[in-house]
PDB file of N, CA and C in Angstrom:
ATOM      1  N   UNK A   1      23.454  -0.510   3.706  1.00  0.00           N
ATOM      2  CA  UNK A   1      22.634   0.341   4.521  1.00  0.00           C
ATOM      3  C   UNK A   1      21.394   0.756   3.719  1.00  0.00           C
ATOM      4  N   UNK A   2      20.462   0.590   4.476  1.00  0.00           N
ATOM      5  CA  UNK A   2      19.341   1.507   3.782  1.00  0.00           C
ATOM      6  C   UNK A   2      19.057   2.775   3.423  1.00  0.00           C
ATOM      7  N   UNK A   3      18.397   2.994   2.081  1.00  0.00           N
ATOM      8  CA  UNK A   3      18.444   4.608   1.911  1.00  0.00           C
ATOM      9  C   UNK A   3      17.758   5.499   2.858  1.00  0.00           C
ATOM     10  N   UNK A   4      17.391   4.895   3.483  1.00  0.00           N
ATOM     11  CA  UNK A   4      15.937   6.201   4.659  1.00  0.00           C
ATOM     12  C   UNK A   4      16.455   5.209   5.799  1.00  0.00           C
ATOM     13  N   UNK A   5      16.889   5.990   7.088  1.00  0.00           N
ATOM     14  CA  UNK A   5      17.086   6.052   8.339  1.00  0.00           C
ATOM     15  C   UNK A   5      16.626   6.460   9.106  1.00  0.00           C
ATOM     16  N   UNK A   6      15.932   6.291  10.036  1.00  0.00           N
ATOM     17  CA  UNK A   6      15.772   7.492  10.818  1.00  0.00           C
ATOM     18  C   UNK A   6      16.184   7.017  12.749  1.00  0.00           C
ATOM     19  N   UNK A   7      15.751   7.857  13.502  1.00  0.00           N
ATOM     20  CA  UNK A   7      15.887   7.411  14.771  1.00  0.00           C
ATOM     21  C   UNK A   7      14.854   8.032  15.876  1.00  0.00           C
ATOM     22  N   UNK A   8      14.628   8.228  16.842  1.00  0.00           N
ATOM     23  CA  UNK A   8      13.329   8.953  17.608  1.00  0.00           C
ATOM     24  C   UNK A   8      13.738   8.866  19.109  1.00  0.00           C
ATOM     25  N   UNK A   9      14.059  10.586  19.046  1.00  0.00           N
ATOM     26  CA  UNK A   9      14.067  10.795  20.827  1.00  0.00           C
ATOM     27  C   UNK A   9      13.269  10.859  21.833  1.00  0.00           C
ATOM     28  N   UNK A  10      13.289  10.634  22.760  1.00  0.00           N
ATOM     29  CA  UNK A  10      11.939  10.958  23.362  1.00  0.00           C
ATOM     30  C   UNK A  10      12.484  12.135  24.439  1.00  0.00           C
ATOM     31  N   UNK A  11      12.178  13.300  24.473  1.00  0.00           N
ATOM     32  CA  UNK A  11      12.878  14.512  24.315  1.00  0.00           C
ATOM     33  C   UNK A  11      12.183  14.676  25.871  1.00  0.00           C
ATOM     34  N   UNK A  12      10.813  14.413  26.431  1.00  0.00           N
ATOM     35  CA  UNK A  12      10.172  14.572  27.402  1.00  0.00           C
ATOM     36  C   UNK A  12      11.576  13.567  28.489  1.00  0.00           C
ATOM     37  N   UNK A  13      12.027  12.573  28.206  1.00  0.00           N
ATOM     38  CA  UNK A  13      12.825  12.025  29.445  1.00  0.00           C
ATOM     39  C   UNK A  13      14.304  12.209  28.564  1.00  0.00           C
ATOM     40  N   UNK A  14      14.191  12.798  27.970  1.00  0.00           N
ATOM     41  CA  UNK A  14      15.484  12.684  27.813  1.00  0.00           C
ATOM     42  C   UNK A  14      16.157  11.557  27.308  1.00  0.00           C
ATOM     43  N   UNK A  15      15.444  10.550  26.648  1.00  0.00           N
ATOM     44  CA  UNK A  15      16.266   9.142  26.018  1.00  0.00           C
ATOM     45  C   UNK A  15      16.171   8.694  25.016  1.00  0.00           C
ATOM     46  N   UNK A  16      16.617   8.104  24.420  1.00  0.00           N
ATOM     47  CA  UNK A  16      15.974   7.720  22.747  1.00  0.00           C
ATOM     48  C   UNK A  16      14.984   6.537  23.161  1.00  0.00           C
ATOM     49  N   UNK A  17      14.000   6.962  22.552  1.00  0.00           N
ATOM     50  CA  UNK A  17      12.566   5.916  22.348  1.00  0.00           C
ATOM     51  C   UNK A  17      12.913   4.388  22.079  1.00  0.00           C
ATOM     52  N   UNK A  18      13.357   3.616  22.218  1.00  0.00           N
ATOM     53  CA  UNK A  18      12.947   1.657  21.998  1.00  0.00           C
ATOM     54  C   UNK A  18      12.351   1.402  21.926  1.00  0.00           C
ATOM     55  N   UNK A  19      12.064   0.690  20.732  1.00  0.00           N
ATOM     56  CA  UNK A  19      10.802  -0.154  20.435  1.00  0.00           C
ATOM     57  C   UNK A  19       9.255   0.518  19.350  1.00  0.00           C
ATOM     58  N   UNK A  20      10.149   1.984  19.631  1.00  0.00           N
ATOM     59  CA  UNK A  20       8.375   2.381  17.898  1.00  0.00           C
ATOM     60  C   UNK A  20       8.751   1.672  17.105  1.00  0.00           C
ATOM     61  N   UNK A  21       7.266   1.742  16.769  1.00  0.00           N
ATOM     62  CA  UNK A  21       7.086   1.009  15.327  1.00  0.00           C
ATOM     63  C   UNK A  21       7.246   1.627  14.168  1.00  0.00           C
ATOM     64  N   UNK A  22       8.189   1.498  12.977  1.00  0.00           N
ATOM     65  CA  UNK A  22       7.865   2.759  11.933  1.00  0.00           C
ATOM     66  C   UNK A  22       7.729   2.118  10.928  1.00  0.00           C
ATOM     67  N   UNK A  23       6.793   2.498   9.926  1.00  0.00           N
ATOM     68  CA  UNK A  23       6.338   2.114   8.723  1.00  0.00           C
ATOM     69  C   UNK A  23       7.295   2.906   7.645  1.00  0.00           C
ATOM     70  N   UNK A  24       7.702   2.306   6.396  1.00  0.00           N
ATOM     71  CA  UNK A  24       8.114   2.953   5.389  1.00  0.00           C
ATOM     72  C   UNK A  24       7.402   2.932   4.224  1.00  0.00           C
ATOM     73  N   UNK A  25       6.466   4.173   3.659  1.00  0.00           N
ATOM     74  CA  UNK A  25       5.362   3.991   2.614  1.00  0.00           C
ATOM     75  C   UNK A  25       6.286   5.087   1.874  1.00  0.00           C
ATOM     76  N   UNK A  26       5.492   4.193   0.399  1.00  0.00           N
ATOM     77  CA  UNK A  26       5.615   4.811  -0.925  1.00  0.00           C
ATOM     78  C   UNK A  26       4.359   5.772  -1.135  1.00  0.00           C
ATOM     79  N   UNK A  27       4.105   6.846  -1.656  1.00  0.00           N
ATOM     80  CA  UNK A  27       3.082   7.795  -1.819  1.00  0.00           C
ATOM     81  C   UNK A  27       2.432   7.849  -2.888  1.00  0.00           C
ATOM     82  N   UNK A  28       1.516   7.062  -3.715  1.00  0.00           N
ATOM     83  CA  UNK A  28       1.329   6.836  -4.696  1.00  0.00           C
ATOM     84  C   UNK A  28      -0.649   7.333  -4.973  1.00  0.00           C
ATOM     85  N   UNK A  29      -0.509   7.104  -6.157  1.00  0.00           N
ATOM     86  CA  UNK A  29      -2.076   7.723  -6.704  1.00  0.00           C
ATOM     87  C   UNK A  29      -2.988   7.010  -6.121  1.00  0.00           C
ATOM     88  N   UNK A  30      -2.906   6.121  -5.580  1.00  0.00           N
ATOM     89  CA  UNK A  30      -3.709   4.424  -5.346  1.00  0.00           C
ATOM     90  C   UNK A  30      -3.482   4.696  -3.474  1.00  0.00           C
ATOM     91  N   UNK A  31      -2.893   5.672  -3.046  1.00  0.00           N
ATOM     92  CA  UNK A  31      -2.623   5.423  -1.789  1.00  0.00           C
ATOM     93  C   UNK A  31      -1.582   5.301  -1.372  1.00  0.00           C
ATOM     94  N   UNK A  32      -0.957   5.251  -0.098  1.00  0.00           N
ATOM     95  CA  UNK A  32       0.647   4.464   0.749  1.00  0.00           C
ATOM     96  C   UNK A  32       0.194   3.192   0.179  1.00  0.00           C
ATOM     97  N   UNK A  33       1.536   2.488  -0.070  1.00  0.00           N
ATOM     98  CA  UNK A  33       2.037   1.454  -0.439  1.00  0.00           C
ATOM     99  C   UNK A  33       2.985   0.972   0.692  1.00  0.00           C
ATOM    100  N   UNK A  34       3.354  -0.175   1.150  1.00  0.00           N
ATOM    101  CA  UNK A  34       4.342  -0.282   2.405  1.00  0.00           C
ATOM    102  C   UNK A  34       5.417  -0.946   2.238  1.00  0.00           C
ATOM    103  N   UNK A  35       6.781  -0.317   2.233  1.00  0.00           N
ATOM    104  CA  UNK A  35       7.790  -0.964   2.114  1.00  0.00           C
ATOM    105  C   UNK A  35       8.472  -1.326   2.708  1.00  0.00           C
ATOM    106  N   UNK A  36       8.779  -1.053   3.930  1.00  0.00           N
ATOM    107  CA  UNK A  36       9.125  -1.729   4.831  1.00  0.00           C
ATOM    108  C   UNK A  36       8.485  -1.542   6.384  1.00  0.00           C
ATOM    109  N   UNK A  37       9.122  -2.494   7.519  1.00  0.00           N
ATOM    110  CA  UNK A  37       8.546  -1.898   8.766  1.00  0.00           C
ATOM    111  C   UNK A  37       9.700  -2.542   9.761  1.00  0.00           C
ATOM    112  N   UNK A  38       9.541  -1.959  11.250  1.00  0.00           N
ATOM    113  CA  UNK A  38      10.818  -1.679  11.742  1.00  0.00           C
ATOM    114  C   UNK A  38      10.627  -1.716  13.465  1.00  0.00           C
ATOM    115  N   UNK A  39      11.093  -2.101  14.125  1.00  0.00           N
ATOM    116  CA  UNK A  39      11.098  -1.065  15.471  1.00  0.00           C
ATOM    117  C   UNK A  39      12.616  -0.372  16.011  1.00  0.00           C
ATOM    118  N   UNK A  40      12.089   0.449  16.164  1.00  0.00           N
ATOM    119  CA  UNK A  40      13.997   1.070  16.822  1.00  0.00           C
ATOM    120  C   UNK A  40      14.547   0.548  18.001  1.00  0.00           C
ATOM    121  N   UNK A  41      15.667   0.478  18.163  1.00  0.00           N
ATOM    122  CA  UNK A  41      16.244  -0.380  18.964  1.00  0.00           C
ATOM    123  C   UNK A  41      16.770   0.144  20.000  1.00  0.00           C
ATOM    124  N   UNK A  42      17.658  -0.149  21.030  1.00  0.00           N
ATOM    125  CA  UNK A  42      17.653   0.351  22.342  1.00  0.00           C
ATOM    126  C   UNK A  42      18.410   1.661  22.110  1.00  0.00           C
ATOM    127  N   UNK A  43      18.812   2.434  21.299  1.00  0.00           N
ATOM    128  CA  UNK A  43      19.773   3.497  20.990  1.00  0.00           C
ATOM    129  C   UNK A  43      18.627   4.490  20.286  1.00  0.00           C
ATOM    130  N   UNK A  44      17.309   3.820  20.146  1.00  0.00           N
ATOM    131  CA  UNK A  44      16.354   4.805  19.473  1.00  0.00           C
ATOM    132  C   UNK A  44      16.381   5.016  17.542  1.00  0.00           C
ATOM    133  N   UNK A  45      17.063   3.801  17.350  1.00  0.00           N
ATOM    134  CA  UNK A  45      17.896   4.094  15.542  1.00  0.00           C
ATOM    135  C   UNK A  45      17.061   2.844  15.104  1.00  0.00           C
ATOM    136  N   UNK A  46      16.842   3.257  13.858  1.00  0.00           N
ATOM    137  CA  UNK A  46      16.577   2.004  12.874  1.00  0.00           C
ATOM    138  C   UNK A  46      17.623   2.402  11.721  1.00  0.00           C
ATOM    139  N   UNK A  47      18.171   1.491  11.405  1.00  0.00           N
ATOM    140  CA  UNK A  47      19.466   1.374  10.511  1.00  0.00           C
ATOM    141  C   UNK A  47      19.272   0.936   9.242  1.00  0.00           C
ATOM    142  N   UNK A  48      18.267   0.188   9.450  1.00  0.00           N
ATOM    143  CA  UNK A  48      17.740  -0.759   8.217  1.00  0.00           C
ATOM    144  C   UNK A  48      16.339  -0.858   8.263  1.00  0.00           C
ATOM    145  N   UNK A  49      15.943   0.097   7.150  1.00  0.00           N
ATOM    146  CA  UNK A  49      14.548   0.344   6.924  1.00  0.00           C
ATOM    147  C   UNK A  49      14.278   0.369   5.392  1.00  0.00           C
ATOM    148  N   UNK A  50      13.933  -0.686   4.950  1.00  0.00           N
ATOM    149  CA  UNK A  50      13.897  -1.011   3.174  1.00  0.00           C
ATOM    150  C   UNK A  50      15.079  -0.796   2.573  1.00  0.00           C
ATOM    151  N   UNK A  51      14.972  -0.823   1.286  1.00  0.00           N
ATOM    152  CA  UNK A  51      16.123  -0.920   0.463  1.00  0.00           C
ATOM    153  C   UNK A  51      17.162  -0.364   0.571  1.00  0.00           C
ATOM    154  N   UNK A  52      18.336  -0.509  -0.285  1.00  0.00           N
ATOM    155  CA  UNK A  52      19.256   0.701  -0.466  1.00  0.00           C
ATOM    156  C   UNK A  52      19.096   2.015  -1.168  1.00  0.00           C
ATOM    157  N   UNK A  53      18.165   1.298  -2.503  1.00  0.00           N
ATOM    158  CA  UNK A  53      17.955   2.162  -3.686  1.00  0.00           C
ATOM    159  C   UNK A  53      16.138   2.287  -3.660  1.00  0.00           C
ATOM    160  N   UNK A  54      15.992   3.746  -3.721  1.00  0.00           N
ATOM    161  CA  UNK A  54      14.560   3.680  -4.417  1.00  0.00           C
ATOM    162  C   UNK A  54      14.386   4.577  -5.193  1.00  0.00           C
ATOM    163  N   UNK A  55      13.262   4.507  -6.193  1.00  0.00           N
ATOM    164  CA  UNK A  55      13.154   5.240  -7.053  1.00  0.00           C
ATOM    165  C   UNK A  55      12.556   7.025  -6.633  1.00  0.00           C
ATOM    166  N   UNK A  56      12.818   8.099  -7.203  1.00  0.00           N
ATOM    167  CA  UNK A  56      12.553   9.805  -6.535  1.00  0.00           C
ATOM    168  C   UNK A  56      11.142   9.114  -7.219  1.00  0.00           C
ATOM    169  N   UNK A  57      10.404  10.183  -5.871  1.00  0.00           N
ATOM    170  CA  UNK A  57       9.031  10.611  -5.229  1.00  0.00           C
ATOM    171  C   UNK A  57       9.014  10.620  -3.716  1.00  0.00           C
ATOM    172  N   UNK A  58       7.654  10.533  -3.692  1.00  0.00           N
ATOM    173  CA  UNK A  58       7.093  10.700  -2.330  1.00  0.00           C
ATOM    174  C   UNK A  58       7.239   9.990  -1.648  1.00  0.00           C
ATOM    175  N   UNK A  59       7.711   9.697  -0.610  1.00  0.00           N
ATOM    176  CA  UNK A  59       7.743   8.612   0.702  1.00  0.00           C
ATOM    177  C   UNK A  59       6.748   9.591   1.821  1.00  0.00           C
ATOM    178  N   UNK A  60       6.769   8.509   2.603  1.00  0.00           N
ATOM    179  CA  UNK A  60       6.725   8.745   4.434  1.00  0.00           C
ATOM    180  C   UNK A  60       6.250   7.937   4.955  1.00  0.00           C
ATOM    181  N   UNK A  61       7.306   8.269   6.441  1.00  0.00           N
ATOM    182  CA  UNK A  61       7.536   7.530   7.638  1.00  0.00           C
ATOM    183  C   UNK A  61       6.491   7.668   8.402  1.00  0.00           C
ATOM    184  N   UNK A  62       5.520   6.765   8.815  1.00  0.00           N
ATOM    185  CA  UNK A  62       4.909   6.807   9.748  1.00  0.00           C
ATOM    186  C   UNK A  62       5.202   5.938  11.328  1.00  0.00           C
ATOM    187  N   UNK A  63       5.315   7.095  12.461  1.00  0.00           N
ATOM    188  CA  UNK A  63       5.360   6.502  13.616  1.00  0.00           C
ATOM    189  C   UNK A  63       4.848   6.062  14.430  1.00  0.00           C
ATOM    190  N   UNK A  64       4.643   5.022  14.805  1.00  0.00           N
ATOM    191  CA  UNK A  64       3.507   4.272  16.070  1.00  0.00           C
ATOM    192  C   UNK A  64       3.762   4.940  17.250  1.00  0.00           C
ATOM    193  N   UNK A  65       3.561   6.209  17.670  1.00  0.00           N
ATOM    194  CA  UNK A  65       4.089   6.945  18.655  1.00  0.00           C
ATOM    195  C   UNK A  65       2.931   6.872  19.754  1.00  0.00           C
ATOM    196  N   UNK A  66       1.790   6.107  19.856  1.00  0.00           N
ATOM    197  CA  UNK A  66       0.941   5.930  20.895  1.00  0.00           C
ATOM    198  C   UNK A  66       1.311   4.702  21.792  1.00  0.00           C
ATOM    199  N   UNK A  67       1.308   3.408  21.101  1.00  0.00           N
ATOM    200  CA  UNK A  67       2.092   2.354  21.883  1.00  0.00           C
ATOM    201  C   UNK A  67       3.080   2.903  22.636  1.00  0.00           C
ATOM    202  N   UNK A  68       3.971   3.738  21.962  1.00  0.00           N
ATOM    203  CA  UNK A  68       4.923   3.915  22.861  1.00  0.00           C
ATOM    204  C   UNK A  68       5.168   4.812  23.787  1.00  0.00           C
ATOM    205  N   UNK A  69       4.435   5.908  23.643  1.00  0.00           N
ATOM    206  CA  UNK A  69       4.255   6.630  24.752  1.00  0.00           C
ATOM    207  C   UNK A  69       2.868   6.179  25.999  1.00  0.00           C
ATOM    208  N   UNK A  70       1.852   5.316  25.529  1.00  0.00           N
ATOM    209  CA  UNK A  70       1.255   4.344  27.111  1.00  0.00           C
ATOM    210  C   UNK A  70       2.003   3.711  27.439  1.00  0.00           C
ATOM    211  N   UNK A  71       3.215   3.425  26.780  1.00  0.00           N
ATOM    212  CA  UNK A  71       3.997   2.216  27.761  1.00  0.00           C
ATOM    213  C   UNK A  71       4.698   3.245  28.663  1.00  0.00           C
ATOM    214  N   UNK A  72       5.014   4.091  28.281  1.00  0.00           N
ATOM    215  CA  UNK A  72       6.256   5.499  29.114  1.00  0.00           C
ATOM    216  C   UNK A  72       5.516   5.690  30.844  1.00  0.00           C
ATOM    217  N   UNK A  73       4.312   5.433  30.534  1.00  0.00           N
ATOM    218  CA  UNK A  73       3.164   5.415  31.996  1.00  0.00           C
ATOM    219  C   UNK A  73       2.693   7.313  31.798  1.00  0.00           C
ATOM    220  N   UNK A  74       2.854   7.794  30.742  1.00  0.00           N
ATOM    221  CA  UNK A  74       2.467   9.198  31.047  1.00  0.00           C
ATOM    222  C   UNK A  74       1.076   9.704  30.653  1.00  0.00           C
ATOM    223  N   UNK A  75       0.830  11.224  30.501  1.00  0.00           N
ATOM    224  CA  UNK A  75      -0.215  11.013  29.783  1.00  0.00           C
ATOM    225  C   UNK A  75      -1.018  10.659  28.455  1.00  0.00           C
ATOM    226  N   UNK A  76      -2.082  10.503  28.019  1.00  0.00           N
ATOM    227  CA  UNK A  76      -2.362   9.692  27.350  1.00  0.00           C
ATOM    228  C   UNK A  76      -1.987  10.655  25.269  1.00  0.00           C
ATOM    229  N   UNK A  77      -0.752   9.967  24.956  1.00  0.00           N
ATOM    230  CA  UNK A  77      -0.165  10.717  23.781  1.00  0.00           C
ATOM    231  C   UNK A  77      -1.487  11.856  22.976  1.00  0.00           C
ATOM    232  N   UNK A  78      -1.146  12.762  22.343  1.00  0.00           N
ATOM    233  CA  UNK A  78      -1.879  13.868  21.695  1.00  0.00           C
ATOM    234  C   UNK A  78      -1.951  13.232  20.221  1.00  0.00           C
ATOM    235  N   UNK A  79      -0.976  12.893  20.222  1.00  0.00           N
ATOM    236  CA  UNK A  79      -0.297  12.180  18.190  1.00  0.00           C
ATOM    237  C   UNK A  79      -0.324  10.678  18.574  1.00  0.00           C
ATOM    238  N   UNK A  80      -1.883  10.159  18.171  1.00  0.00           N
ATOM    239  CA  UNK A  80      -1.534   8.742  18.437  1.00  0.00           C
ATOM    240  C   UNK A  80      -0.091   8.193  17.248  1.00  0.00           C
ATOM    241  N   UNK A  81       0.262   9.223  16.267  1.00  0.00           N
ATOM    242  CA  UNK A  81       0.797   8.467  15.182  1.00  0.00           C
ATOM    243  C   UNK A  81       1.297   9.634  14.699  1.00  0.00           C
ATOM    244  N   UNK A  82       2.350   9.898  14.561  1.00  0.00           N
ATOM    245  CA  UNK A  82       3.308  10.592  13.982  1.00  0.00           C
ATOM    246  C   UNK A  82       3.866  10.579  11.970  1.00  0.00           C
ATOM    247  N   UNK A  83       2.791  11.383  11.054  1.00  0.00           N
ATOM    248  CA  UNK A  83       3.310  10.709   9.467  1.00  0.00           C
ATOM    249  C   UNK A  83       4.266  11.802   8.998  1.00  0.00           C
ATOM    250  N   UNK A  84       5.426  11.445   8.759  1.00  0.00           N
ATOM    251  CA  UNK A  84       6.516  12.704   7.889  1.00  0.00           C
ATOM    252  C   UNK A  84       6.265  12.160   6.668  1.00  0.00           C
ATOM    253  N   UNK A  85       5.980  12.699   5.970  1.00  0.00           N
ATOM    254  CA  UNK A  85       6.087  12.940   4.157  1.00  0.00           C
ATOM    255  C   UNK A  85       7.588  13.594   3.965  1.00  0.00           C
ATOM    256  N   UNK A  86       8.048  13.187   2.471  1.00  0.00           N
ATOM    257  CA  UNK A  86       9.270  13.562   1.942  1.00  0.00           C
ATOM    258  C   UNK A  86       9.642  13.370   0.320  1.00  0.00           C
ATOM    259  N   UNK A  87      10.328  14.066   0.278  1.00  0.00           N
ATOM    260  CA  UNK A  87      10.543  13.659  -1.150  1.00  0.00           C
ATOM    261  C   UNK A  87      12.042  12.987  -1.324  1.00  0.00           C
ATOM    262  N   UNK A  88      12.212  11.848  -2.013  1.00  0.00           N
ATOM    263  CA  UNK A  88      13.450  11.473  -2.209  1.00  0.00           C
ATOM    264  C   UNK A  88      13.410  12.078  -3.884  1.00  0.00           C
ATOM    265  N   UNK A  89      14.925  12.345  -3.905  1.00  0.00           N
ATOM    266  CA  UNK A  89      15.692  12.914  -5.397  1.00  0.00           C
ATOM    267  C   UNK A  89      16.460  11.706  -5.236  1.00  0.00           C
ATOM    268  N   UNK A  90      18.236  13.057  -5.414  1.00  0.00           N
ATOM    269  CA  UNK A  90      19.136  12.660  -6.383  1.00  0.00           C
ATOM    270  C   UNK A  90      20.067  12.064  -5.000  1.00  0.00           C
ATOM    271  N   UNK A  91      19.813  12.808  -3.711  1.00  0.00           N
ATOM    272  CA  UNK A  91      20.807  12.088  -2.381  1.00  0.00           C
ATOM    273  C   UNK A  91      20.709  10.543  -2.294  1.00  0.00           C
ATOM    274  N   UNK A  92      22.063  10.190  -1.938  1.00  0.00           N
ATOM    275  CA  UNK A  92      22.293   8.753  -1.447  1.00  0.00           C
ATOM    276  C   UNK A  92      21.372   8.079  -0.489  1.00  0.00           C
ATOM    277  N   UNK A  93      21.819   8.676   0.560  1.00  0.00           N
ATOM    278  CA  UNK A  93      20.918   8.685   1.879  1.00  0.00           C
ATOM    279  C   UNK A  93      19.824   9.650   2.459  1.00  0.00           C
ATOM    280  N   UNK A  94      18.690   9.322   3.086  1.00  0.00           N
ATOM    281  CA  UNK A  94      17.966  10.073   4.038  1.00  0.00           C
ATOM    282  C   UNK A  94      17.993   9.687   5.122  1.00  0.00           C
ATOM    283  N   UNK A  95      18.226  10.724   6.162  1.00  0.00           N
ATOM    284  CA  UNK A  95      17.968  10.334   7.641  1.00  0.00           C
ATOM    285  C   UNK A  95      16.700  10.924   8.195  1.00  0.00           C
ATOM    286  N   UNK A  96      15.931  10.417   8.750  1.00  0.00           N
ATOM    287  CA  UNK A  96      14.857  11.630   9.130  1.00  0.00           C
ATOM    288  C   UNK A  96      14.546  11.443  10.647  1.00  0.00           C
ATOM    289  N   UNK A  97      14.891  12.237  11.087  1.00  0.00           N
ATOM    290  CA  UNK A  97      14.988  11.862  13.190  1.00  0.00           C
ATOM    291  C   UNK A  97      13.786  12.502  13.197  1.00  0.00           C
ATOM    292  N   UNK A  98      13.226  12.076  14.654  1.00  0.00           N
ATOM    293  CA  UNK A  98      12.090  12.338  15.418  1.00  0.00           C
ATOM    294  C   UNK A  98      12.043  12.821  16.343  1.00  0.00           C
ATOM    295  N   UNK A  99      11.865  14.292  16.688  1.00  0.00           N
ATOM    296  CA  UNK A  99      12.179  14.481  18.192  1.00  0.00           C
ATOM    297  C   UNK A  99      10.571  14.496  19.523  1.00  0.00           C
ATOM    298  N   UNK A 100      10.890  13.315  19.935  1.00  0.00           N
ATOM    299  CA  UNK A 100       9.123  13.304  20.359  1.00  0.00           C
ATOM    300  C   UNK A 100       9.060  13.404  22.087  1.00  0.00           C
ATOM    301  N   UNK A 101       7.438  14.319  22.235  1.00  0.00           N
ATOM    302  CA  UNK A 101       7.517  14.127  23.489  1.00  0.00           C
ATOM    303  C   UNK A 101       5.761  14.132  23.551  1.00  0.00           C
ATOM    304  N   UNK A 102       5.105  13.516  24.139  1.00  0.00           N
ATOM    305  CA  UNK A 102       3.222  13.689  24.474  1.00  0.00           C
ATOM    306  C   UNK A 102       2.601  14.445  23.909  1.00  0.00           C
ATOM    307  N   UNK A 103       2.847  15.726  23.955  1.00  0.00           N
ATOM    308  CA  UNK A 103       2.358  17.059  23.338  1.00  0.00           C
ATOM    309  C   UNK A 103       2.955  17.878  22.201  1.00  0.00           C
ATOM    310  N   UNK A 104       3.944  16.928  21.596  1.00  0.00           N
ATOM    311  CA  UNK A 104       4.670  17.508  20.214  1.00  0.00           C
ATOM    312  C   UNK A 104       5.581  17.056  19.948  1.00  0.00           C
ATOM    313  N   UNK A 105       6.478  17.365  18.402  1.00  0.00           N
ATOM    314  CA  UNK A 105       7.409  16.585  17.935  1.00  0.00           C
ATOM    315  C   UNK A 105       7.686  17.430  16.910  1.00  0.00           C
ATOM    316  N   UNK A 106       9.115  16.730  16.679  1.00  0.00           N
ATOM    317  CA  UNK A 106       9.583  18.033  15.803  1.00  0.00           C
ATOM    318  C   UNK A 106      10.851  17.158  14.900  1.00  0.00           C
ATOM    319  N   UNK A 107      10.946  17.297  13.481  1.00  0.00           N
ATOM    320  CA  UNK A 107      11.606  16.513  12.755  1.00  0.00           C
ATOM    321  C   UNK A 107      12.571  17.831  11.860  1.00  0.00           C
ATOM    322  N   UNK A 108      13.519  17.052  11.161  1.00  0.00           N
ATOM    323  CA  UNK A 108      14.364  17.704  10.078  1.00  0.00           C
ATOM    324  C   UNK A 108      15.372  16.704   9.475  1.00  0.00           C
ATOM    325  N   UNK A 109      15.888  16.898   8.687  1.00  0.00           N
ATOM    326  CA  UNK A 109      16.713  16.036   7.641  1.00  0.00           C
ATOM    327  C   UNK A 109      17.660  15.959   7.873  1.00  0.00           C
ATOM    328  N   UNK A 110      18.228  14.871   8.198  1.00  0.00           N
ATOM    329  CA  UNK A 110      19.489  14.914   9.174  1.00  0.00           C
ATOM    330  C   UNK A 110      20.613  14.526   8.138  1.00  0.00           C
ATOM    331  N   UNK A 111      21.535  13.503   8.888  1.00  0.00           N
ATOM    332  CA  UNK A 111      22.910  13.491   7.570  1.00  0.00           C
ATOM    333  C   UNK A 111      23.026  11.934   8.564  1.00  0.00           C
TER     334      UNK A 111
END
């Protein structure tokens, strides 16, 4: 399993999101670096998003949350792009869910 998980609801209908796109960047002096990339699948989860192991610092997930909310047919998203920053330590795993809807979103560190 990969060390960083995450998944993305779409909280406005009530379903988990299919199909964002999420980027996995390293946070470095030089800029994001990109380590992996992903789309979530019909349950709204990406399971496997880069490695198992990475080294502590800065990450973040960035979400393609505009594609996927013009496809929803609604109005036209506020957050073309959704970026969580984080710090990885000494934990095994990170999960980091998305709770998204047009006009806001709301994340926390899940298990």
């Amino acid at each position: 399993m990969s060390m960083v998980t995450t998944h993305v609801l779409d909280t406005a209908r009530g379903v988990p999101a299919a199909g964002v796109l999420v980027r996995l960047e390293q946070v470095t002096g030089n800029g994001p670096a990109e380590i992996a990339r992903a789309r979530t699948d019909d349950d709204g989860r990406i399971r496997n998003l880069g490695p198992e192991q990475l080294p502590a610092g800065a990450y973040r997930l960035v979400f393609g949350t505009a594609e996927y909310l013009a496809g929803e047919g609604g109005p036209a998203p506020f957050f073309p792009e959704v970026v969580i920053t984080f710090t990885i330590g000494g934990a095994p795993h990170y999960h980091v869910p998305l709770l998204l809807s047009p006009f806001g979103y709301t994340t926390y560190r899940g298990s």
